[in-house]
PDB file of N, CA and C in Angstrom:
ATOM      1  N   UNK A   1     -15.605  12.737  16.383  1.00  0.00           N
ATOM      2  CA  UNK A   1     -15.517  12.133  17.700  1.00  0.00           C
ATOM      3  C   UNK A   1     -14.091  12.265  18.218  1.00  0.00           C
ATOM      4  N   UNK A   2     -14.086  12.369  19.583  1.00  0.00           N
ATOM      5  CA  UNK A   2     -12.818  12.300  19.991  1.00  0.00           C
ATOM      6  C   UNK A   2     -11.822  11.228  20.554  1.00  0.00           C
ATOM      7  N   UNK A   3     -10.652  11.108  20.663  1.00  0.00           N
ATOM      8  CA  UNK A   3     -10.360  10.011  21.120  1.00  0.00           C
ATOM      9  C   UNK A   3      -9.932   9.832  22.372  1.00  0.00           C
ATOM     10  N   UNK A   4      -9.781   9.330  23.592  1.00  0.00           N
ATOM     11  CA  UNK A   4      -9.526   8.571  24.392  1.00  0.00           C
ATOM     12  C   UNK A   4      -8.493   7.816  25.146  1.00  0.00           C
ATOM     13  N   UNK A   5      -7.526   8.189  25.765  1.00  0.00           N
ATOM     14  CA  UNK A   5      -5.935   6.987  25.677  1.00  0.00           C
ATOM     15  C   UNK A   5      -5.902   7.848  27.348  1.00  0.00           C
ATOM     16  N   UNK A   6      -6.066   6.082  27.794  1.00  0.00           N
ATOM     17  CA  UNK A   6      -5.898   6.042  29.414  1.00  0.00           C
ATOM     18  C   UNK A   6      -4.696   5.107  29.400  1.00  0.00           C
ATOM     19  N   UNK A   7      -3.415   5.110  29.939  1.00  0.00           N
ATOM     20  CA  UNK A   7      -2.140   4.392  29.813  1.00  0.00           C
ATOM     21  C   UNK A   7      -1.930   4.251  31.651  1.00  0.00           C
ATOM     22  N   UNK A   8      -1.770   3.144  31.904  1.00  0.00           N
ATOM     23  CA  UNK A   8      -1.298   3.000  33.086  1.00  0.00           C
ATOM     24  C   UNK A   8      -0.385   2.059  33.403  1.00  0.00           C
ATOM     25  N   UNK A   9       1.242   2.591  34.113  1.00  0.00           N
ATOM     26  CA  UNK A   9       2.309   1.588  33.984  1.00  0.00           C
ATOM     27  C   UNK A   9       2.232  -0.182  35.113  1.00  0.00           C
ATOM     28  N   UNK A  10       2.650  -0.930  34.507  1.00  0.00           N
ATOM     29  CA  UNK A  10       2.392  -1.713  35.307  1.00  0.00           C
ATOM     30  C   UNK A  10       3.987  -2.284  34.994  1.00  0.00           C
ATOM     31  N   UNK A  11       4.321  -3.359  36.146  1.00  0.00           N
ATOM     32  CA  UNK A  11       6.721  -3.479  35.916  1.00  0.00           C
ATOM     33  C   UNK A  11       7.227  -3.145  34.921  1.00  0.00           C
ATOM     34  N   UNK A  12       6.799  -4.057  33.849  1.00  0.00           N
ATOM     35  CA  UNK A  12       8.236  -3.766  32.687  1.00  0.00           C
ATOM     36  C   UNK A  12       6.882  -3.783  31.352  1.00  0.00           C
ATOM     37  N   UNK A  13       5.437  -3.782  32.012  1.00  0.00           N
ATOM     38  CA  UNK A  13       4.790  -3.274  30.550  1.00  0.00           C
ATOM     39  C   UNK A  13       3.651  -2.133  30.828  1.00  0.00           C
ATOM     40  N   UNK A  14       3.752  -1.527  29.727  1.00  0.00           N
ATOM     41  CA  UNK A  14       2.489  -0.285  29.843  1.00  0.00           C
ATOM     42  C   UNK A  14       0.935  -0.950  29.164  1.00  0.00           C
ATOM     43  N   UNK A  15       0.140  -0.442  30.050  1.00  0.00           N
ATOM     44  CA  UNK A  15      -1.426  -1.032  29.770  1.00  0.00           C
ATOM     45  C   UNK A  15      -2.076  -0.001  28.945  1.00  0.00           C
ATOM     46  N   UNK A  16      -2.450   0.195  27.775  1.00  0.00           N
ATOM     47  CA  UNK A  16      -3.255   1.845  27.191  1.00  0.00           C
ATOM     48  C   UNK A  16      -4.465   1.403  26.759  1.00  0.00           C
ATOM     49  N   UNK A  17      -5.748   1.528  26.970  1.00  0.00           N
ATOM     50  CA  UNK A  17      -6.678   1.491  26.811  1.00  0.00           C
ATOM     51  C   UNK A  17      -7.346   2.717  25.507  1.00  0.00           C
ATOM     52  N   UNK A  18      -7.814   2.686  24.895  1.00  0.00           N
ATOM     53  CA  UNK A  18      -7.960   3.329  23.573  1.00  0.00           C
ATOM     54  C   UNK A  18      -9.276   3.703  23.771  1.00  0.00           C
ATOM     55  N   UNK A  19     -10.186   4.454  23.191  1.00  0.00           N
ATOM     56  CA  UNK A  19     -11.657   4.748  22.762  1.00  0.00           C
ATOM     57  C   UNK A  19     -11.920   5.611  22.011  1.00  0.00           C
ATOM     58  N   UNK A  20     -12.835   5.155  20.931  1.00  0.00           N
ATOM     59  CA  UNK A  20     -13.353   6.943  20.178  1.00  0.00           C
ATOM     60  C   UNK A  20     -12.783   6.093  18.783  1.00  0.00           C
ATOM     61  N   UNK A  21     -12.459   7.387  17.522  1.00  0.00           N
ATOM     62  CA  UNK A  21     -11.963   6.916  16.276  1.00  0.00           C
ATOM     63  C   UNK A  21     -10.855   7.268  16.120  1.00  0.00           C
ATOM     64  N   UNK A  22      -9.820   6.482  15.644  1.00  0.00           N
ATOM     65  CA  UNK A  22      -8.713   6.774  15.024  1.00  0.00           C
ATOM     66  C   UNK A  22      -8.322   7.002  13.994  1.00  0.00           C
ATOM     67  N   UNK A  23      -8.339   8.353  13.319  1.00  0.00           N
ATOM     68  CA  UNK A  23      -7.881   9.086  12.023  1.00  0.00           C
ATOM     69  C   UNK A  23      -7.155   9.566  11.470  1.00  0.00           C
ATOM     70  N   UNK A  24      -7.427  10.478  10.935  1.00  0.00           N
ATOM     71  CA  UNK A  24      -5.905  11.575  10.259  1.00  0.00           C
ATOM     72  C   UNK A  24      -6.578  13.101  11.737  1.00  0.00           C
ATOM     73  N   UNK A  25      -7.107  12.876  11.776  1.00  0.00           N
ATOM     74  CA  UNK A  25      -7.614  13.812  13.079  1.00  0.00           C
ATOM     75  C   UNK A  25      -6.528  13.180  14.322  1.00  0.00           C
ATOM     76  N   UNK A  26      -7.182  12.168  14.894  1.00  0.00           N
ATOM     77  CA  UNK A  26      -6.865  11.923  16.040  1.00  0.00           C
ATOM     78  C   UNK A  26      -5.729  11.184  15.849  1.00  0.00           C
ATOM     79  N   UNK A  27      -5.268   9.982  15.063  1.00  0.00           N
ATOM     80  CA  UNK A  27      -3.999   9.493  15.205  1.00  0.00           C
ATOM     81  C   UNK A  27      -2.755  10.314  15.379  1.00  0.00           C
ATOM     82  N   UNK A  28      -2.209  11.924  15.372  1.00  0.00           N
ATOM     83  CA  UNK A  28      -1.529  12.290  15.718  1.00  0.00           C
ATOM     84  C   UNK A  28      -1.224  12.080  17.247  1.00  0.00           C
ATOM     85  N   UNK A  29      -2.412  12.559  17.991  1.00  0.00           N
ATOM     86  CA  UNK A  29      -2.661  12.296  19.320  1.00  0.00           C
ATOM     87  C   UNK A  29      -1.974  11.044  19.895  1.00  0.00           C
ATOM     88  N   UNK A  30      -2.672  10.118  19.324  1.00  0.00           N
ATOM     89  CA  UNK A  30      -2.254   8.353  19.908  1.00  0.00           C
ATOM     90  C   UNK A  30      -1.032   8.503  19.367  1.00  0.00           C
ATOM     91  N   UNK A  31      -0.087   8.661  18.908  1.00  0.00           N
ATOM     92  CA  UNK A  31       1.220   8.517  18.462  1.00  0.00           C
ATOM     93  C   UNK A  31       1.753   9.260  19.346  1.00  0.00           C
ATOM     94  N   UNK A  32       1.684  10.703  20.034  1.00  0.00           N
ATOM     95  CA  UNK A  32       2.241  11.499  20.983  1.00  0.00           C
ATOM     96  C   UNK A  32       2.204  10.793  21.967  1.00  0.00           C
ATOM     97  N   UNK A  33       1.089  10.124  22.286  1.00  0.00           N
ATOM     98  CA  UNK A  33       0.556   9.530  23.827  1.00  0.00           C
ATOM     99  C   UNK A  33       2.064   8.456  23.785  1.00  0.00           C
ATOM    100  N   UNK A  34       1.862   7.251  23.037  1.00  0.00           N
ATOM    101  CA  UNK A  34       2.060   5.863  22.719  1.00  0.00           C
ATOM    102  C   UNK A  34       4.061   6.065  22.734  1.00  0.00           C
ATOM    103  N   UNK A  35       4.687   6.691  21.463  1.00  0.00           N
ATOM    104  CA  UNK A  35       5.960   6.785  21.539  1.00  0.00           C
ATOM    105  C   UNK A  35       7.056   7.062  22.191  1.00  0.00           C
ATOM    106  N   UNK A  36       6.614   8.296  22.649  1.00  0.00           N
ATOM    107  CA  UNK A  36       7.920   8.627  23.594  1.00  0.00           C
ATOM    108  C   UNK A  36       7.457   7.135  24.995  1.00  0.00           C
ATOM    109  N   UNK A  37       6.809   6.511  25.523  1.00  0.00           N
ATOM    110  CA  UNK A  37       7.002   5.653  26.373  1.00  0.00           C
ATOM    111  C   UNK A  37       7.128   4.203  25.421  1.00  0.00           C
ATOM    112  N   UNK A  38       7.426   4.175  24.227  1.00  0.00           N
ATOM    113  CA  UNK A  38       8.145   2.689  23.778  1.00  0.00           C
ATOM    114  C   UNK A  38       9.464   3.299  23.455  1.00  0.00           C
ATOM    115  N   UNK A  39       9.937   4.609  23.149  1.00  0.00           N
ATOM    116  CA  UNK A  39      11.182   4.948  23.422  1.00  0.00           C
ATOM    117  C   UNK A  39      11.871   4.801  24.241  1.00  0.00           C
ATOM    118  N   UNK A  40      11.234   5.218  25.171  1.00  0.00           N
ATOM    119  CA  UNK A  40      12.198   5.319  26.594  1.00  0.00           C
ATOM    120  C   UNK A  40      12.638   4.229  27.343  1.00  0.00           C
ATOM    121  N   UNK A  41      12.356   3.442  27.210  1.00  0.00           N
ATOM    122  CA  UNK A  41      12.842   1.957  27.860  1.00  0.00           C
ATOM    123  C   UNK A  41      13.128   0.881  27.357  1.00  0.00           C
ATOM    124  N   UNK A  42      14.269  -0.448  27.262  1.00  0.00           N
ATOM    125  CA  UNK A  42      14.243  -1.441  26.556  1.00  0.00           C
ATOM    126  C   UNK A  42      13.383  -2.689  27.202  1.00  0.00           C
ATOM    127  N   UNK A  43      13.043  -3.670  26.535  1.00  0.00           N
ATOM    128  CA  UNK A  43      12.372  -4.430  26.806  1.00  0.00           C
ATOM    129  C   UNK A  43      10.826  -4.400  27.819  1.00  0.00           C
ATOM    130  N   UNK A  44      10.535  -3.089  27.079  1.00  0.00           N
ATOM    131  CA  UNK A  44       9.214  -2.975  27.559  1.00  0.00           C
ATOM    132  C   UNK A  44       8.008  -3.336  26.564  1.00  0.00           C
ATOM    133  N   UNK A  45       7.022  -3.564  27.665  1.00  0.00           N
ATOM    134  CA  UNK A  45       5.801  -4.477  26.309  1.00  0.00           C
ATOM    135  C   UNK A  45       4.554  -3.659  26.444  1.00  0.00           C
ATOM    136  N   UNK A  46       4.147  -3.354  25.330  1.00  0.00           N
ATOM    137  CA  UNK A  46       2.873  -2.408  25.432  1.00  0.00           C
ATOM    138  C   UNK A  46       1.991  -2.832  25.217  1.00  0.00           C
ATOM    139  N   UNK A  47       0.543  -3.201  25.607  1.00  0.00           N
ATOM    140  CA  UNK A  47      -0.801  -3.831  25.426  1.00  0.00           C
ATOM    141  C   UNK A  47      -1.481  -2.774  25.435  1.00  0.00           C
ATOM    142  N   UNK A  48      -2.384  -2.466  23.863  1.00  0.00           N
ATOM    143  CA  UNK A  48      -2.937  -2.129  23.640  1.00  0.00           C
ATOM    144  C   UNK A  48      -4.625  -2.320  23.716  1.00  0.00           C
ATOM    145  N   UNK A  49      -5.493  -1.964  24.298  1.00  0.00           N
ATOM    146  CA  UNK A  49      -6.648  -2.292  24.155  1.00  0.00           C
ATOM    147  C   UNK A  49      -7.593  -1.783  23.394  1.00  0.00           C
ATOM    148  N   UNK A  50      -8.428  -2.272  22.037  1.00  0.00           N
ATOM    149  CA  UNK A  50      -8.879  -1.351  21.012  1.00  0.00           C
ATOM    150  C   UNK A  50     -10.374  -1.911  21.284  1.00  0.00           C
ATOM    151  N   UNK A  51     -10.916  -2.278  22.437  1.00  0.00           N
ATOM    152  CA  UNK A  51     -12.125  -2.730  22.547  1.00  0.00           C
ATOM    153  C   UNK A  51     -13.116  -1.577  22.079  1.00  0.00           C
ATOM    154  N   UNK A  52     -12.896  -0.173  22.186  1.00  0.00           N
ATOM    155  CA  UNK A  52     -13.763   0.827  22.578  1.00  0.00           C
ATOM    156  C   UNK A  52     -13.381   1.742  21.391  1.00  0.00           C
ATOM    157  N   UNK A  53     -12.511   1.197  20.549  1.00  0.00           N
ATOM    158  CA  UNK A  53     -12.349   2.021  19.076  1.00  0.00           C
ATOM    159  C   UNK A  53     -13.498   1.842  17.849  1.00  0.00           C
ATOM    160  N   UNK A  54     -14.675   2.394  17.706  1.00  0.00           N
ATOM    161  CA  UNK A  54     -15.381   2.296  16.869  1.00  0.00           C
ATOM    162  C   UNK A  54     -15.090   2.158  15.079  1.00  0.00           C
ATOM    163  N   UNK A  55     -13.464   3.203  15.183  1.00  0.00           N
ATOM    164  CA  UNK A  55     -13.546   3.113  13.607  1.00  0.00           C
ATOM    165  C   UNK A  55     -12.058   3.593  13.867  1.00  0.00           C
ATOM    166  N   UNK A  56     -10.976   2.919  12.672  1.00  0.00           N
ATOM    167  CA  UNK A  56      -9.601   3.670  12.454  1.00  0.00           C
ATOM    168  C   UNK A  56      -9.700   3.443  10.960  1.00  0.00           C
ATOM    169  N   UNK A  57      -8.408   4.314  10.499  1.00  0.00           N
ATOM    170  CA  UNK A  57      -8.088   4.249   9.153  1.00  0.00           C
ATOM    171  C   UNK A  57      -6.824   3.876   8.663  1.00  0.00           C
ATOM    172  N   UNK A  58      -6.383   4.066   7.504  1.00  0.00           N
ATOM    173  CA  UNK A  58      -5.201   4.215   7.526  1.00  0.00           C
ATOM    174  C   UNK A  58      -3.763   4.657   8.350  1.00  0.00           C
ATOM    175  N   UNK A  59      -4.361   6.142   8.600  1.00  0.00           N
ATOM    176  CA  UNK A  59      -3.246   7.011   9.587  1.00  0.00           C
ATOM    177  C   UNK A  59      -3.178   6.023  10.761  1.00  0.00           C
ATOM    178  N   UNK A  60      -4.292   5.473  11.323  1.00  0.00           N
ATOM    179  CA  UNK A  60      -4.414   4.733  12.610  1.00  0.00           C
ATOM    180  C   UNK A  60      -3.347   3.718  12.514  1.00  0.00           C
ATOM    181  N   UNK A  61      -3.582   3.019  11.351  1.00  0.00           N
ATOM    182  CA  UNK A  61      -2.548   1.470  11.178  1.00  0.00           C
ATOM    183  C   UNK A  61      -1.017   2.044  10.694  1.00  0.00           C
ATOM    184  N   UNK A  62      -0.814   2.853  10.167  1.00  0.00           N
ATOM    185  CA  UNK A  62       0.259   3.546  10.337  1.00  0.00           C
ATOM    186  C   UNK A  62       1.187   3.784  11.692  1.00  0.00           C
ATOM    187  N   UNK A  63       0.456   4.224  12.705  1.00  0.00           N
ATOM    188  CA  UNK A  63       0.495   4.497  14.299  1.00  0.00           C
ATOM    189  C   UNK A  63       1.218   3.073  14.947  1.00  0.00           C
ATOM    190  N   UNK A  64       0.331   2.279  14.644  1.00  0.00           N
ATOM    191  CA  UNK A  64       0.946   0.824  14.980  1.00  0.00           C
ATOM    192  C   UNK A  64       1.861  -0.136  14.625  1.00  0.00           C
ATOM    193  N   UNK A  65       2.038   0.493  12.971  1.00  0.00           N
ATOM    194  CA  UNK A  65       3.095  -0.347  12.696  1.00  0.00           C
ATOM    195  C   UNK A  65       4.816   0.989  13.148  1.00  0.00           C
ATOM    196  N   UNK A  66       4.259   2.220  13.318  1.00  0.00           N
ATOM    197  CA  UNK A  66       5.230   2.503  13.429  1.00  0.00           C
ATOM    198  C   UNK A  66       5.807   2.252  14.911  1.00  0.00           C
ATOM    199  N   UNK A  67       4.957   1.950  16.199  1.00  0.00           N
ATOM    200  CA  UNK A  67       5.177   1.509  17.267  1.00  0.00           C
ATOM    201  C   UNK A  67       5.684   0.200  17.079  1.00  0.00           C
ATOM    202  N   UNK A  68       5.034  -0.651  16.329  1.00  0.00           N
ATOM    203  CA  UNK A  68       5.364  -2.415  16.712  1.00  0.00           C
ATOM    204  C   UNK A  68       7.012  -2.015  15.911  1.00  0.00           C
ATOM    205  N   UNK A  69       7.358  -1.287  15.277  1.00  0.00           N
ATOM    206  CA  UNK A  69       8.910  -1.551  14.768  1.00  0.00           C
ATOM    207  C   UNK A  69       9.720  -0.962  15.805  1.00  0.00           C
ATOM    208  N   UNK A  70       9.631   0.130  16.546  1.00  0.00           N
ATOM    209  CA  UNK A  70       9.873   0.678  17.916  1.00  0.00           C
ATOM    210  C   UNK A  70      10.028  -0.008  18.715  1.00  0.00           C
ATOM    211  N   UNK A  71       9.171  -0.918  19.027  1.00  0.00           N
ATOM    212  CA  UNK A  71       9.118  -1.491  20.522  1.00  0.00           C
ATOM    213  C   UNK A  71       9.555  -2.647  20.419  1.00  0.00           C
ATOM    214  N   UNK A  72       9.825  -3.499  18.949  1.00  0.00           N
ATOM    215  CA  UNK A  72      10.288  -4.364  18.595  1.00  0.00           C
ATOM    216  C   UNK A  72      12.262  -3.951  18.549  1.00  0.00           C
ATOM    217  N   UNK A  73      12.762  -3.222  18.137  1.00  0.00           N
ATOM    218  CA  UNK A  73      14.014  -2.711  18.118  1.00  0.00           C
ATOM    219  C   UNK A  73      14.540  -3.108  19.518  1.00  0.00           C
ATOM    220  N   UNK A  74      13.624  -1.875  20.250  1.00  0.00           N
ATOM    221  CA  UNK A  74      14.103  -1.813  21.907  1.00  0.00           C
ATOM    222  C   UNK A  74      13.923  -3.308  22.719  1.00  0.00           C
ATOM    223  N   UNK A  75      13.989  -4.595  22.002  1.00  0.00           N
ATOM    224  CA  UNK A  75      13.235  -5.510  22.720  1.00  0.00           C
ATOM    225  C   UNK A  75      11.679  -5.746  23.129  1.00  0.00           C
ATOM    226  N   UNK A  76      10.874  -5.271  22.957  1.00  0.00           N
ATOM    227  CA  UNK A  76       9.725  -5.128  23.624  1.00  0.00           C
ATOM    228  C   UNK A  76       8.535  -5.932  22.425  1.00  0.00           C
ATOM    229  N   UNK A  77       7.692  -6.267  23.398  1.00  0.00           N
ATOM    230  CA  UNK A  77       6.504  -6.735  22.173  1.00  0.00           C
ATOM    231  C   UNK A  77       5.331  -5.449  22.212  1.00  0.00           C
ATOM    232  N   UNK A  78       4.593  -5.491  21.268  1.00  0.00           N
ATOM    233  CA  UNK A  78       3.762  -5.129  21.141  1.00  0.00           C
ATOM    234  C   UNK A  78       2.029  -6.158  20.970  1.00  0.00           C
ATOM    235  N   UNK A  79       1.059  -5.328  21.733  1.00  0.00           N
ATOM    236  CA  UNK A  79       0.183  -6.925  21.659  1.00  0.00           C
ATOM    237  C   UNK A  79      -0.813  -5.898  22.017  1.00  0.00           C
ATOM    238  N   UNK A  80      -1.581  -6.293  20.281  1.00  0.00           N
ATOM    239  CA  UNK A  80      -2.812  -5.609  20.353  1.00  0.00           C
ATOM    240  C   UNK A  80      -4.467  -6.535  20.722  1.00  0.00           C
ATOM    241  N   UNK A  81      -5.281  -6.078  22.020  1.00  0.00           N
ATOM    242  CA  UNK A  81      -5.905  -6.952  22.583  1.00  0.00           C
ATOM    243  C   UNK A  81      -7.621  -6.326  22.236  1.00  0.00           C
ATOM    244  N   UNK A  82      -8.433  -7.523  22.373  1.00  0.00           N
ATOM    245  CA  UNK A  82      -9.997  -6.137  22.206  1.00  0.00           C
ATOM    246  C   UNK A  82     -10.307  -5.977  20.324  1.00  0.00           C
ATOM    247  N   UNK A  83      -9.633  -6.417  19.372  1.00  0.00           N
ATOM    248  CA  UNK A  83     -10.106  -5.819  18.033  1.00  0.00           C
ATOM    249  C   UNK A  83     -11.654  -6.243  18.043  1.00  0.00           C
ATOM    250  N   UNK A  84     -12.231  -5.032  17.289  1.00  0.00           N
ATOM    251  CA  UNK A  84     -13.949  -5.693  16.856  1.00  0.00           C
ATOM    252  C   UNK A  84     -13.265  -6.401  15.534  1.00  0.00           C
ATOM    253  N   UNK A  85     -14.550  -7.087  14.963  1.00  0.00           N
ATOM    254  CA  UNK A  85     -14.304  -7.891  13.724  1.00  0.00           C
ATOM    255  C   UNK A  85     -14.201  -7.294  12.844  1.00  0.00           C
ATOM    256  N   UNK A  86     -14.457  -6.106  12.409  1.00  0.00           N
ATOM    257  CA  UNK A  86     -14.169  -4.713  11.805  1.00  0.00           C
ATOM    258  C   UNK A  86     -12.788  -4.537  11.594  1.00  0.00           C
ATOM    259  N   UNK A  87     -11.779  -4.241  12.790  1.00  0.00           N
ATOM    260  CA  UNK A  87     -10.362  -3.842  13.403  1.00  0.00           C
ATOM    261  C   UNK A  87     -10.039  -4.832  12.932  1.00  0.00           C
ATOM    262  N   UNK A  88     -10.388  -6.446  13.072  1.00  0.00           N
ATOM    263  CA  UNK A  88      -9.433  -7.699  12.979  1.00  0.00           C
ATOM    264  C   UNK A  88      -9.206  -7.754  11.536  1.00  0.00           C
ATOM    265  N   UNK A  89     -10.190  -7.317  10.622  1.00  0.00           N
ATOM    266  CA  UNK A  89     -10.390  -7.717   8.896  1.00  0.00           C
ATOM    267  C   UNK A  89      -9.634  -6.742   9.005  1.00  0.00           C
ATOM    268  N   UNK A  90      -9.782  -5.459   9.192  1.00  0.00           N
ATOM    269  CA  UNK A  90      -8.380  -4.898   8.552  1.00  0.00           C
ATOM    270  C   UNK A  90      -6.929  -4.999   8.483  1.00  0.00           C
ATOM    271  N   UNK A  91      -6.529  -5.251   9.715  1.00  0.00           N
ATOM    272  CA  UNK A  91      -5.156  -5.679  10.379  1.00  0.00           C
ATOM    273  C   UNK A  91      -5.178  -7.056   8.836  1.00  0.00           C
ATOM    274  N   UNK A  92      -5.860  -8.006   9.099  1.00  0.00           N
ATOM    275  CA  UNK A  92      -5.465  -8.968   8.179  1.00  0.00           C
ATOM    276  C   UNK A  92      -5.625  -8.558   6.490  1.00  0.00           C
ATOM    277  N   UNK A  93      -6.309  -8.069   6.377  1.00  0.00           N
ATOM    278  CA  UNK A  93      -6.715  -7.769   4.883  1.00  0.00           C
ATOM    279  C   UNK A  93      -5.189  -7.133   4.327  1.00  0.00           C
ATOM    280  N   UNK A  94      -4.502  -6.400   5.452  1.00  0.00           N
ATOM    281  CA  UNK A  94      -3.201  -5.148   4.944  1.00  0.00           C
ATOM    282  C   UNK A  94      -1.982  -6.589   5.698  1.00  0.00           C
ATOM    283  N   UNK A  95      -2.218  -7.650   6.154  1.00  0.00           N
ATOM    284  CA  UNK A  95      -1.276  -8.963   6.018  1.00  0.00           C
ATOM    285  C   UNK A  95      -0.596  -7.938   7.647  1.00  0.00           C
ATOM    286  N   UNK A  96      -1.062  -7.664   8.331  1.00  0.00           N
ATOM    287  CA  UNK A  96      -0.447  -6.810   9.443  1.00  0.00           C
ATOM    288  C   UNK A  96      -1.003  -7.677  10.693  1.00  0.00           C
ATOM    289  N   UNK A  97      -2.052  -8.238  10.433  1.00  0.00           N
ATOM    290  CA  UNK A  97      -2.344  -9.369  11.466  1.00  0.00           C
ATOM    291  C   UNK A  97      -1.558 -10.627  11.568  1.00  0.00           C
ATOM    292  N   UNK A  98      -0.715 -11.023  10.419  1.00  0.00           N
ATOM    293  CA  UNK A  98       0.272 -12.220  10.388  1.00  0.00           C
ATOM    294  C   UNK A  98       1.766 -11.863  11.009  1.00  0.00           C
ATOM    295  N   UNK A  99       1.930 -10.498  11.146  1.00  0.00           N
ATOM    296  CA  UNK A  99       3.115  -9.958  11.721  1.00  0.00           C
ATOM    297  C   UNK A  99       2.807  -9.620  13.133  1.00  0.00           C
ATOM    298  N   UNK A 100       1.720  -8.953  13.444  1.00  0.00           N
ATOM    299  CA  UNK A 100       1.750  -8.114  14.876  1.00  0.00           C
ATOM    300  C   UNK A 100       1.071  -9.094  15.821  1.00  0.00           C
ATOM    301  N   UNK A 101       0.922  -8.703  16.949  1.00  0.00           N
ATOM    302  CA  UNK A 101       0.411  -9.972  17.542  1.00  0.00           C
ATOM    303  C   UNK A 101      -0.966  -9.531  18.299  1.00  0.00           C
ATOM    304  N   UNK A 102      -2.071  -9.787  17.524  1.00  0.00           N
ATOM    305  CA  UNK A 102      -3.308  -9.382  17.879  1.00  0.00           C
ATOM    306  C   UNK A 102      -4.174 -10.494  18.287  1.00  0.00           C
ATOM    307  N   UNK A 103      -5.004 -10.023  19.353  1.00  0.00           N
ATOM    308  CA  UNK A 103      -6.170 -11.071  20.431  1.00  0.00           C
ATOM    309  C   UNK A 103      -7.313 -10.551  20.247  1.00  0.00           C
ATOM    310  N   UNK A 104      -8.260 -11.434  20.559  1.00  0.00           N
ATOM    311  CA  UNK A 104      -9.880 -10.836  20.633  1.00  0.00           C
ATOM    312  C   UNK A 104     -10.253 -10.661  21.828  1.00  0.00           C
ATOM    313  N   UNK A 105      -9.165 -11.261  22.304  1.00  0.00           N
ATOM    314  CA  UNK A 105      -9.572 -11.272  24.214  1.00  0.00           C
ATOM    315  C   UNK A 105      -9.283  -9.949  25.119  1.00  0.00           C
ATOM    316  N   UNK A 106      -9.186  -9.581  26.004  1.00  0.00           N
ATOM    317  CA  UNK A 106      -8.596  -8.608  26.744  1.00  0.00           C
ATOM    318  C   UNK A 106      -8.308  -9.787  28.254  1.00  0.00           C
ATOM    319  N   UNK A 107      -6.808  -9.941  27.750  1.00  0.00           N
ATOM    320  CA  UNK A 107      -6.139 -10.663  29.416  1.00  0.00           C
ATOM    321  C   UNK A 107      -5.707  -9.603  30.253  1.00  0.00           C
ATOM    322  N   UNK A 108      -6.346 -10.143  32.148  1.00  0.00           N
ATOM    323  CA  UNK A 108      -5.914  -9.551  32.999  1.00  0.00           C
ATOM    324  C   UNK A 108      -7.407  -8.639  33.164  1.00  0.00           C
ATOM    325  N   UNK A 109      -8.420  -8.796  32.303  1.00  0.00           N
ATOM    326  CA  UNK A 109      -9.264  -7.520  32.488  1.00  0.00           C
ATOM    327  C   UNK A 109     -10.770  -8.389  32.563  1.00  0.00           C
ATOM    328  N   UNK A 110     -11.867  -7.393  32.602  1.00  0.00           N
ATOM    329  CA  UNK A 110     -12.697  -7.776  31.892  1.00  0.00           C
ATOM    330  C   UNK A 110     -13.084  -8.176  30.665  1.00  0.00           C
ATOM    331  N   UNK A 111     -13.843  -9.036  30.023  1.00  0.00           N
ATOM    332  CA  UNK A 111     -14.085  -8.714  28.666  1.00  0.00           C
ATOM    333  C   UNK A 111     -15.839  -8.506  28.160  1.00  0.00           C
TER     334      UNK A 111
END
């Protein structure tokens, strides 16, 4: 399956909407998309939306922690919104849900 990354800027945070699976396939992709815009600016905040991610792996959670230390440096939060209960057990199971700052909700949107 393929993946999906619609990013649209809004003042001082970027909105990226996610879909599809995140792998050793596709997580290269989401890391190209995602970095160079938590590089480029300080105190910018990125909201991630993983409502529409069916399945990630390892490489995937890799992707995120290497952003949340990025965007954390430059000032910025990172705030992952949308996990299925799937996404949420993992984040916590790897103790990455007690560090990053993840919602079940999607604020500002539909849910």
């Amino acid at each position: 399956m393929n993946l999906s990354i619609d990013m649209q800027e809004r003042e001082n945070e970027l909105f990226v909407k996610v879909a599809g699976e995140i792998d050793a396939y596709t997580a290269p992709k989401l890391k190209e998309s995602l970095h160079p815009s938590a590089e480029a600016e300080n105190d910018k905040d990125i909201v991630v939306d993983l409502s529409e991610v069916s399945y990630m792996d390892s490489t995937g959670l890799g992707v995120f922690v290497g952003l949340f230390k990025t965007v954390n440096a430059r000032g910025g939060q990172l705030k992952l919104v949308g996990l299925s209960d799937r996404l949420r057990r993992l984040f916590d199971i790897t103790g990455l849900g007690d560090i990053m700052n993840i919602n079940s909700k999607v604020e500002g949107g539909v849910e």
